[in-house]
PDB file of N, CA and C in Angstrom:
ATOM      1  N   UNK A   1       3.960 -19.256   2.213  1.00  0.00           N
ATOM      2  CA  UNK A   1       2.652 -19.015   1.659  1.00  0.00           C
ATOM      3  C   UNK A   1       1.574 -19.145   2.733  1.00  0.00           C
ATOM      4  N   UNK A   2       1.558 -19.973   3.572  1.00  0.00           N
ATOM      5  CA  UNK A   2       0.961 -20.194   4.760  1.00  0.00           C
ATOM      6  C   UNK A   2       0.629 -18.805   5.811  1.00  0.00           C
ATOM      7  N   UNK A   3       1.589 -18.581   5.815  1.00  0.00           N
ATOM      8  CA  UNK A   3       1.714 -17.193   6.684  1.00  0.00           C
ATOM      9  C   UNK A   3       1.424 -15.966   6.269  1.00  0.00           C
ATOM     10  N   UNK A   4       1.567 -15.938   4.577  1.00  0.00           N
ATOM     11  CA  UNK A   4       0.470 -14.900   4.554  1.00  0.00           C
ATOM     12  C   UNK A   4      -0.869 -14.923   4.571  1.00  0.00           C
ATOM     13  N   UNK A   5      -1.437 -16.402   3.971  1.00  0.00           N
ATOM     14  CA  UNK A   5      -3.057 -16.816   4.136  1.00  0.00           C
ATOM     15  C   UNK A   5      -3.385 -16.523   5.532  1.00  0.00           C
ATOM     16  N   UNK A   6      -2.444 -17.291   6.379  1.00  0.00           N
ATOM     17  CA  UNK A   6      -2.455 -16.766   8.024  1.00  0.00           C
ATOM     18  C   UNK A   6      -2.896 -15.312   8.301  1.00  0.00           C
ATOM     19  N   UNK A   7      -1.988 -14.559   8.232  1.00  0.00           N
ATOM     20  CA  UNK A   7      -2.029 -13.184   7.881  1.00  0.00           C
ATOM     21  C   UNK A   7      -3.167 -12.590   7.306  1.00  0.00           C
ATOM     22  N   UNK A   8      -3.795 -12.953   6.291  1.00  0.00           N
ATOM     23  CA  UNK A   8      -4.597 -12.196   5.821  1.00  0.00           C
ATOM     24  C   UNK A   8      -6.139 -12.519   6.481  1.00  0.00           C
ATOM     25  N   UNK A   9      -6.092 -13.916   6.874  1.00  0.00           N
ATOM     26  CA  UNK A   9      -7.031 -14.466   7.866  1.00  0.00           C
ATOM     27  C   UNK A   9      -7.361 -13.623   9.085  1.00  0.00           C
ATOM     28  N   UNK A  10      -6.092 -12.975  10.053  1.00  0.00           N
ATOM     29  CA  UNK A  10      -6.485 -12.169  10.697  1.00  0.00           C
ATOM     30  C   UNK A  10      -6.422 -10.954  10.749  1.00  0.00           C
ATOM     31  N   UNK A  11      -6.927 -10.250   9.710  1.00  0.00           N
ATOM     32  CA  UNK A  11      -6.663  -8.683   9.311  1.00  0.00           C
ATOM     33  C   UNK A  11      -7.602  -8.168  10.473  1.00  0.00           C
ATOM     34  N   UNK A  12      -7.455  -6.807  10.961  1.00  0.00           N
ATOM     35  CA  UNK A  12      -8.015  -5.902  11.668  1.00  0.00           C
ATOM     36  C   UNK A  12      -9.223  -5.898  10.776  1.00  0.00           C
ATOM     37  N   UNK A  13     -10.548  -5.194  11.140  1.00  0.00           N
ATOM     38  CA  UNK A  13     -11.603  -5.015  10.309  1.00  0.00           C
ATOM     39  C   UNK A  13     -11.567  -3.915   9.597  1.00  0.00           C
ATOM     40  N   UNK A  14     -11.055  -2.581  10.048  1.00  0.00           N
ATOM     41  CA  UNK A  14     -10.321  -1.748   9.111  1.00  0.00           C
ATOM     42  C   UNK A  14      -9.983  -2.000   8.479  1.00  0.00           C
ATOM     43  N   UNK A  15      -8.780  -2.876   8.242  1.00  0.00           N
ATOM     44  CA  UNK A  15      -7.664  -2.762   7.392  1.00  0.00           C
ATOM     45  C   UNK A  15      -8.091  -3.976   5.962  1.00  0.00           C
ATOM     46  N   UNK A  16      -9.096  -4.668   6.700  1.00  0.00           N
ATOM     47  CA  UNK A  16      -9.673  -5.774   6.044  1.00  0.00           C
ATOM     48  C   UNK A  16     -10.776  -5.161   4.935  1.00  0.00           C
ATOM     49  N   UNK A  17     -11.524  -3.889   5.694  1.00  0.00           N
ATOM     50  CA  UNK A  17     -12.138  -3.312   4.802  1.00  0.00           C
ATOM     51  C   UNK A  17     -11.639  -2.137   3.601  1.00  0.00           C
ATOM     52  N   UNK A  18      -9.949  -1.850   3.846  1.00  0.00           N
ATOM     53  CA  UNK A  18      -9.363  -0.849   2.584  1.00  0.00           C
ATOM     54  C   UNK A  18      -9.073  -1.654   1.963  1.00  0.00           C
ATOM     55  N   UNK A  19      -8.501  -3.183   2.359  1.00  0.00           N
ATOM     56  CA  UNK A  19      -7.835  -4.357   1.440  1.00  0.00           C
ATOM     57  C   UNK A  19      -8.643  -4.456   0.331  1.00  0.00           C
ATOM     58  N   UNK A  20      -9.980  -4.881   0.874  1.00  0.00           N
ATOM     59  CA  UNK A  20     -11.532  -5.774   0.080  1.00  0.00           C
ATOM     60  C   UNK A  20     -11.534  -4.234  -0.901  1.00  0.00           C
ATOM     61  N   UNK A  21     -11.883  -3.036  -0.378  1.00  0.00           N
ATOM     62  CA  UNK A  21     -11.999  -1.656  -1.515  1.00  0.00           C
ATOM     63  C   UNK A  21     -11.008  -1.739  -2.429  1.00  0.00           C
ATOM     64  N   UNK A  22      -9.743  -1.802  -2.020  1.00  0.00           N
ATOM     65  CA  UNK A  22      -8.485  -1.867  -2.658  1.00  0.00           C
ATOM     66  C   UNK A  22      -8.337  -2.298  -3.986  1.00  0.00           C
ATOM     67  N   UNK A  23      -8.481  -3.909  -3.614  1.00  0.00           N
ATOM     68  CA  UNK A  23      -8.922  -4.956  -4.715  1.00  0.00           C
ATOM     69  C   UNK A  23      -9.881  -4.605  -5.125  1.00  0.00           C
ATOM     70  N   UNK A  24     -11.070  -4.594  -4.962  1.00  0.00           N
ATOM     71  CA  UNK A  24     -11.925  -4.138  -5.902  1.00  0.00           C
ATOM     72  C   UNK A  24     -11.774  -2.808  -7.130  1.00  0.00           C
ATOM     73  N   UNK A  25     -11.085  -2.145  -6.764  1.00  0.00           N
ATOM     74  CA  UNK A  25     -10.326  -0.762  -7.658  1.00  0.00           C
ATOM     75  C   UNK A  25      -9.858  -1.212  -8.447  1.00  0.00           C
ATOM     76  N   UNK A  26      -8.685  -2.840  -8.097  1.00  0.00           N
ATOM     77  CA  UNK A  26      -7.747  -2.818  -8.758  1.00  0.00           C
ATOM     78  C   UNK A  26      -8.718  -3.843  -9.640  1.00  0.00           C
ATOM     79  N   UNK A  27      -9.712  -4.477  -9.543  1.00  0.00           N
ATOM     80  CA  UNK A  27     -10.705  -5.326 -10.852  1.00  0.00           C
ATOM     81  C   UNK A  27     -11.040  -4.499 -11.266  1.00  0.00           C
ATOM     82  N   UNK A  28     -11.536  -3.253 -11.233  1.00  0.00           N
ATOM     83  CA  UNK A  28     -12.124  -2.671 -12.193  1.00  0.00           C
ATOM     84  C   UNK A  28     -11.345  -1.845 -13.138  1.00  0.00           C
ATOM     85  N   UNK A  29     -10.461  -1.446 -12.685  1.00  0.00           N
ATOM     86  CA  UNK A  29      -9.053  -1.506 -13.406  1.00  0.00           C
ATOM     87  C   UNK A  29      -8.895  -2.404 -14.732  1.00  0.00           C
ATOM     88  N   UNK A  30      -8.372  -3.336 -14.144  1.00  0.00           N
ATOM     89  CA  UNK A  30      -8.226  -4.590 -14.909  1.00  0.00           C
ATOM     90  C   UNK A  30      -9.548  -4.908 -16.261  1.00  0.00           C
ATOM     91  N   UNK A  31     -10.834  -4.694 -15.793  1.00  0.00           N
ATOM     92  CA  UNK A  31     -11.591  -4.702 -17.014  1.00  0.00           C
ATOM     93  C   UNK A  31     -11.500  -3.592 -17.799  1.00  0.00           C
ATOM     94  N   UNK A  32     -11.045  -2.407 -16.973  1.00  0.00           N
ATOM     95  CA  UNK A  32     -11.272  -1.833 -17.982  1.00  0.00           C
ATOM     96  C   UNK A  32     -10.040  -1.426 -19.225  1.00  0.00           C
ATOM     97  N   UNK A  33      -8.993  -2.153 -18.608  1.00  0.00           N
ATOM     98  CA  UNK A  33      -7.707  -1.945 -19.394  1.00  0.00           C
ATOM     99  C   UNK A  33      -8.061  -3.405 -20.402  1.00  0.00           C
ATOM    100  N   UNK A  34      -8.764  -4.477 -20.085  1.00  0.00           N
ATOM    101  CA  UNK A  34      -9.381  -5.281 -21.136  1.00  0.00           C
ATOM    102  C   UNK A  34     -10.194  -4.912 -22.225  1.00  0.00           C
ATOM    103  N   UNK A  35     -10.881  -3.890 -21.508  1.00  0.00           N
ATOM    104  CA  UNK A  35     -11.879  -2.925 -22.758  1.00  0.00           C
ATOM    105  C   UNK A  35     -10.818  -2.138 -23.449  1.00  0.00           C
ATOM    106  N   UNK A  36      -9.593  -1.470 -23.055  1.00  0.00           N
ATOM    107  CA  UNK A  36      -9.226  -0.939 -23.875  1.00  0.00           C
ATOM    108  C   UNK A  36      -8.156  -1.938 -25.231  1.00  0.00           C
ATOM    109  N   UNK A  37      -7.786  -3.307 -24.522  1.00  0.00           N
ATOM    110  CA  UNK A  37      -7.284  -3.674 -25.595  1.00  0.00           C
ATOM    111  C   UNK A  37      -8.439  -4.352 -26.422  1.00  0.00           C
ATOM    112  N   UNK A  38      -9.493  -4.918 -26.024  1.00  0.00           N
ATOM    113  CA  UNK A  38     -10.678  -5.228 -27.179  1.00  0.00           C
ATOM    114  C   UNK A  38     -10.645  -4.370 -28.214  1.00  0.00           C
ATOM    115  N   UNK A  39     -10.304  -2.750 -27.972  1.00  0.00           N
ATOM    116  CA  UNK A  39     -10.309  -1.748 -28.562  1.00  0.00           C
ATOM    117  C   UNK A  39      -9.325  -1.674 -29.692  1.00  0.00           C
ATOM    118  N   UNK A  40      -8.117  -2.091 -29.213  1.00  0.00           N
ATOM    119  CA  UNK A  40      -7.293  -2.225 -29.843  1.00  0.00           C
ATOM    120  C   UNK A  40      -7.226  -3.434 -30.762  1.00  0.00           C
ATOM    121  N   UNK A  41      -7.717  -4.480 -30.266  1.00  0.00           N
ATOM    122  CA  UNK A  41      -8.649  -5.357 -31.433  1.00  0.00           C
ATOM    123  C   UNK A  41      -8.716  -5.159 -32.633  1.00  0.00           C
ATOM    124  N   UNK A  42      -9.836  -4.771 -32.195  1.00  0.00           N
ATOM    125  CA  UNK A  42     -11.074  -3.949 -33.132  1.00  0.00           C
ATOM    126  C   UNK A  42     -10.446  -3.114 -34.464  1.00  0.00           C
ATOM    127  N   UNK A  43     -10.060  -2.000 -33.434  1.00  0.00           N
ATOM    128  CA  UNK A  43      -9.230  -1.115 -34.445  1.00  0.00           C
ATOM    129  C   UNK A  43      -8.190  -1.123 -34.683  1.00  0.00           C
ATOM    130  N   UNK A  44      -6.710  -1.020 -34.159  1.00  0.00           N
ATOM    131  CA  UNK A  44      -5.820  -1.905 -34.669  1.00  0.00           C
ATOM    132  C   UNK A  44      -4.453  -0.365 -34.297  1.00  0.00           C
ATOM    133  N   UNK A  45      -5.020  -0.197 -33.105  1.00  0.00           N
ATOM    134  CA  UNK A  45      -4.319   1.498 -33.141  1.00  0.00           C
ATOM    135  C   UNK A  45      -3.330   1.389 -31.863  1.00  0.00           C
ATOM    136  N   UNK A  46      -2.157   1.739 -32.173  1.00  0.00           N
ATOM    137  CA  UNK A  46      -0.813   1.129 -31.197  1.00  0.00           C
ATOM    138  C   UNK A  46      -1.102   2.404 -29.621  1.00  0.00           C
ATOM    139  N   UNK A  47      -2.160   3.357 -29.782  1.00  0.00           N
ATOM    140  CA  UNK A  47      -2.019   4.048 -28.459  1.00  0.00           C
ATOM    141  C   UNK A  47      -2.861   3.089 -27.659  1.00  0.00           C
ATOM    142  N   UNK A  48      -3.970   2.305 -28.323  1.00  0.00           N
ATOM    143  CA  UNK A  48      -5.224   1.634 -27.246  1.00  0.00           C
ATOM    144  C   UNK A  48      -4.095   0.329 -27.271  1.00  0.00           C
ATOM    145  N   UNK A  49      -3.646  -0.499 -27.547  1.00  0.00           N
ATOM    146  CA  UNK A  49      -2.598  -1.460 -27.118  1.00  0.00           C
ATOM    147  C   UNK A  49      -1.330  -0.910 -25.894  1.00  0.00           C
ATOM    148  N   UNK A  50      -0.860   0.101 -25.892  1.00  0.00           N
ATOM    149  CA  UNK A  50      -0.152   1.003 -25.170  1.00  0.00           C
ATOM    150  C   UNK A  50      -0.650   1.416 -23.768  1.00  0.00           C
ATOM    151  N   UNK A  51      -1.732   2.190 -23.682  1.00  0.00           N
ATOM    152  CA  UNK A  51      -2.824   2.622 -22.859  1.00  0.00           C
ATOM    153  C   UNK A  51      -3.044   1.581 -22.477  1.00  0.00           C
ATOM    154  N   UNK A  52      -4.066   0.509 -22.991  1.00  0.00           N
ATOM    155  CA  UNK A  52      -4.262  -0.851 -22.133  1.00  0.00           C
ATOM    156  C   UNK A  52      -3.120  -1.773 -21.413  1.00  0.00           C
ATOM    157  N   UNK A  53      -2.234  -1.743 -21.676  1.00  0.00           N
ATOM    158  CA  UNK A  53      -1.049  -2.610 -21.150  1.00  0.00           C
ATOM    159  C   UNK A  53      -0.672  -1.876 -19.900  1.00  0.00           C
ATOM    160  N   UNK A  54      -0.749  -0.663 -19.704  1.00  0.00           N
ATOM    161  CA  UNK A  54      -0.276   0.189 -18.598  1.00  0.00           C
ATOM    162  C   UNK A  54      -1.195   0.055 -17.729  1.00  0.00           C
ATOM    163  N   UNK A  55      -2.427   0.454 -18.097  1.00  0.00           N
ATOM    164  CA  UNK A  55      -3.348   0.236 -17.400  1.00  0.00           C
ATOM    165  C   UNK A  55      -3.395  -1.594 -16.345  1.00  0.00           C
ATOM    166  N   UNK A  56      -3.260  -2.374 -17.225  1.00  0.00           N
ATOM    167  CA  UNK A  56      -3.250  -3.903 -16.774  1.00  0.00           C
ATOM    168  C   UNK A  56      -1.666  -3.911 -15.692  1.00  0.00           C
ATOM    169  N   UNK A  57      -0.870  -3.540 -15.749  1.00  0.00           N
ATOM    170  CA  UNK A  57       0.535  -3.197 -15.245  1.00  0.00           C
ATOM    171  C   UNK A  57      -0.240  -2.804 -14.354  1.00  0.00           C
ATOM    172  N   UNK A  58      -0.859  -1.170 -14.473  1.00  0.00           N
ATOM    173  CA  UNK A  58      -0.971  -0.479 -12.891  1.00  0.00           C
ATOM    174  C   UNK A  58      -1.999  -1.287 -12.246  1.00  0.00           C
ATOM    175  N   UNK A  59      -3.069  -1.980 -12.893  1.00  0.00           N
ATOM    176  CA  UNK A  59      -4.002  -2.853 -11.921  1.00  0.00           C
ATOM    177  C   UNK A  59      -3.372  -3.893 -11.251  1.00  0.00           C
ATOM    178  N   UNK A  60      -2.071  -4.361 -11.902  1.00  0.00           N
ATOM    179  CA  UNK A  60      -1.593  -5.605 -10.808  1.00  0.00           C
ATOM    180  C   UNK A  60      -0.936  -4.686 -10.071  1.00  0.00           C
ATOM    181  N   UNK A  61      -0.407  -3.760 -10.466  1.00  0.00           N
ATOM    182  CA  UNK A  61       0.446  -3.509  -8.963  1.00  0.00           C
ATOM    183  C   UNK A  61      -0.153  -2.926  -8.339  1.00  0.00           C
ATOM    184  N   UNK A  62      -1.359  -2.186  -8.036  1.00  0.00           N
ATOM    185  CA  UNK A  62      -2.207  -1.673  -7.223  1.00  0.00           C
ATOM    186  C   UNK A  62      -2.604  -3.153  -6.578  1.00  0.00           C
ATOM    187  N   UNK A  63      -2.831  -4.044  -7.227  1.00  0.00           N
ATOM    188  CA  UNK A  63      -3.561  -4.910  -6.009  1.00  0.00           C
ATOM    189  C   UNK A  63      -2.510  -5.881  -5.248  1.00  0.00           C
ATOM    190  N   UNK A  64      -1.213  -5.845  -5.885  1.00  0.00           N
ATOM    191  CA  UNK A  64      -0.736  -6.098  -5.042  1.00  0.00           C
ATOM    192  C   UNK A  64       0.086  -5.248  -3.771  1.00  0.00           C
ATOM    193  N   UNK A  65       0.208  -4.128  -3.855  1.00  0.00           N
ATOM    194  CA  UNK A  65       0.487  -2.970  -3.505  1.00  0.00           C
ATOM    195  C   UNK A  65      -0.556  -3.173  -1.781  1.00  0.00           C
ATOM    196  N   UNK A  66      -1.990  -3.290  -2.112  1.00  0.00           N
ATOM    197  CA  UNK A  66      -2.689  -3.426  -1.249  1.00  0.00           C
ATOM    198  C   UNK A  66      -3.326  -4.490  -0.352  1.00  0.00           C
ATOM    199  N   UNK A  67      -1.981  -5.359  -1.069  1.00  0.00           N
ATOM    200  CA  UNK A  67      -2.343  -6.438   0.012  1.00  0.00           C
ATOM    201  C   UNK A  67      -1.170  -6.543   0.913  1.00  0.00           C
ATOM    202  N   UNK A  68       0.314  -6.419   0.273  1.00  0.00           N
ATOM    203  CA  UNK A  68       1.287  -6.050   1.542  1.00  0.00           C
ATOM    204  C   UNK A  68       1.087  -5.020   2.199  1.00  0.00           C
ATOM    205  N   UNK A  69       0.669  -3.814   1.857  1.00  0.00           N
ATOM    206  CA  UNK A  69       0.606  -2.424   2.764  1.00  0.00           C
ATOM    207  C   UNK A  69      -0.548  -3.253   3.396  1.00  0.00           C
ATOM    208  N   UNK A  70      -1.584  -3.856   3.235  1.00  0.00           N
ATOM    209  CA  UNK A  70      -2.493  -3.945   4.620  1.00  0.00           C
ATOM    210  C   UNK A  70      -2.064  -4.843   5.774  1.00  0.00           C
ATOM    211  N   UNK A  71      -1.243  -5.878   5.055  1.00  0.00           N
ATOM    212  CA  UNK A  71      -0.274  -6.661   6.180  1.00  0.00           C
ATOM    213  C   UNK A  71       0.822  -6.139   6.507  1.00  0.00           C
ATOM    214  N   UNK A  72       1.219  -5.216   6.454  1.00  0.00           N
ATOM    215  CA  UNK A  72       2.134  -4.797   7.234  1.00  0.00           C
ATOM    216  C   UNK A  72       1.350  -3.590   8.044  1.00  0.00           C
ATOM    217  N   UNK A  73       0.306  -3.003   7.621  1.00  0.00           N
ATOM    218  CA  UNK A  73      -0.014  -1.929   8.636  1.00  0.00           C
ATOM    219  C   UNK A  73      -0.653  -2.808   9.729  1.00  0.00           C
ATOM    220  N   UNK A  74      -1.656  -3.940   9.367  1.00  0.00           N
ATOM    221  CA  UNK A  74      -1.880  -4.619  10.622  1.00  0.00           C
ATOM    222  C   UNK A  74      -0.478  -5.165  11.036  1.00  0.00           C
ATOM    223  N   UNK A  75       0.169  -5.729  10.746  1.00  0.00           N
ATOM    224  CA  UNK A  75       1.470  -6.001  11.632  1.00  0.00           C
ATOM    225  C   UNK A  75       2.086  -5.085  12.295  1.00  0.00           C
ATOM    226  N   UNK A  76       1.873  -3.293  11.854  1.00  0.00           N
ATOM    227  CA  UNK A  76       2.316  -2.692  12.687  1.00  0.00           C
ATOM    228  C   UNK A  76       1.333  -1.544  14.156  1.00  0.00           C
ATOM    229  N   UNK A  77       0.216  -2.629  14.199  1.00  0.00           N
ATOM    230  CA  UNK A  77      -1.298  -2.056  14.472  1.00  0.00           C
ATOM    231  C   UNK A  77      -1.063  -3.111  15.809  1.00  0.00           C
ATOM    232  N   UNK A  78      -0.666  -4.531  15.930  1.00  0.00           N
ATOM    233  CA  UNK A  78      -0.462  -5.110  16.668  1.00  0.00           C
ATOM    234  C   UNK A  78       0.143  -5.071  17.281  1.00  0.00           C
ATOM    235  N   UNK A  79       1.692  -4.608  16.670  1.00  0.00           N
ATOM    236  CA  UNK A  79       2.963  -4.285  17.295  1.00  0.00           C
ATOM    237  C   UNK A  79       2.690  -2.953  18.326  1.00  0.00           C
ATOM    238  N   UNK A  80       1.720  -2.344  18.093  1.00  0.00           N
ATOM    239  CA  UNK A  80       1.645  -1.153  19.043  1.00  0.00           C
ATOM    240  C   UNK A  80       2.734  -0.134  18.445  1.00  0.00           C
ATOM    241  N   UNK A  81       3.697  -0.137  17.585  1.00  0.00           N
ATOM    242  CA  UNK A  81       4.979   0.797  17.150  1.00  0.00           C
ATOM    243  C   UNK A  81       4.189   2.271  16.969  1.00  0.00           C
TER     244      UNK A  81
END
């Protein structure tokens, strides 16, 4: 766990700045797949429970998606490969 805090401590400034965009995509994501199950709440309709769950699925894996691809592209930015 260390070593990736390490890691993410010294990101390139590039790569530091698609990470920070990245994540941010993937919050707004995330609220808005919250708005859609409020929706489903509300109304009680199995596509907005459906739709929102996928949505919350693809927001975690987008953000995590973009935090190994940015440590490994800086790991391979250093490496010179």
């Amino acid at each position: 766990m260390q070593k990736i805090i390490l890691a993410i401590k010294n990101l390139d400034k590039d790569t530091y700045k698609i990470m920070k965009y990245g994540l941010l995509f993937s919050t707004f994501l995330a609220l808005a797949s919250v708005g859609v199950l409020l929706a489903y709440i509300f109304l009680g309709s199995a596509f907005f429970y459906h739709l929102g769950l996928a949505l919350l699925k693809s927001s975690f894996t987008f953000a995590v998606e973009f935090i190994i691809c940015g440590i490994v592209v800086d790991f391979i930015k250093k490496q010179g490969i």
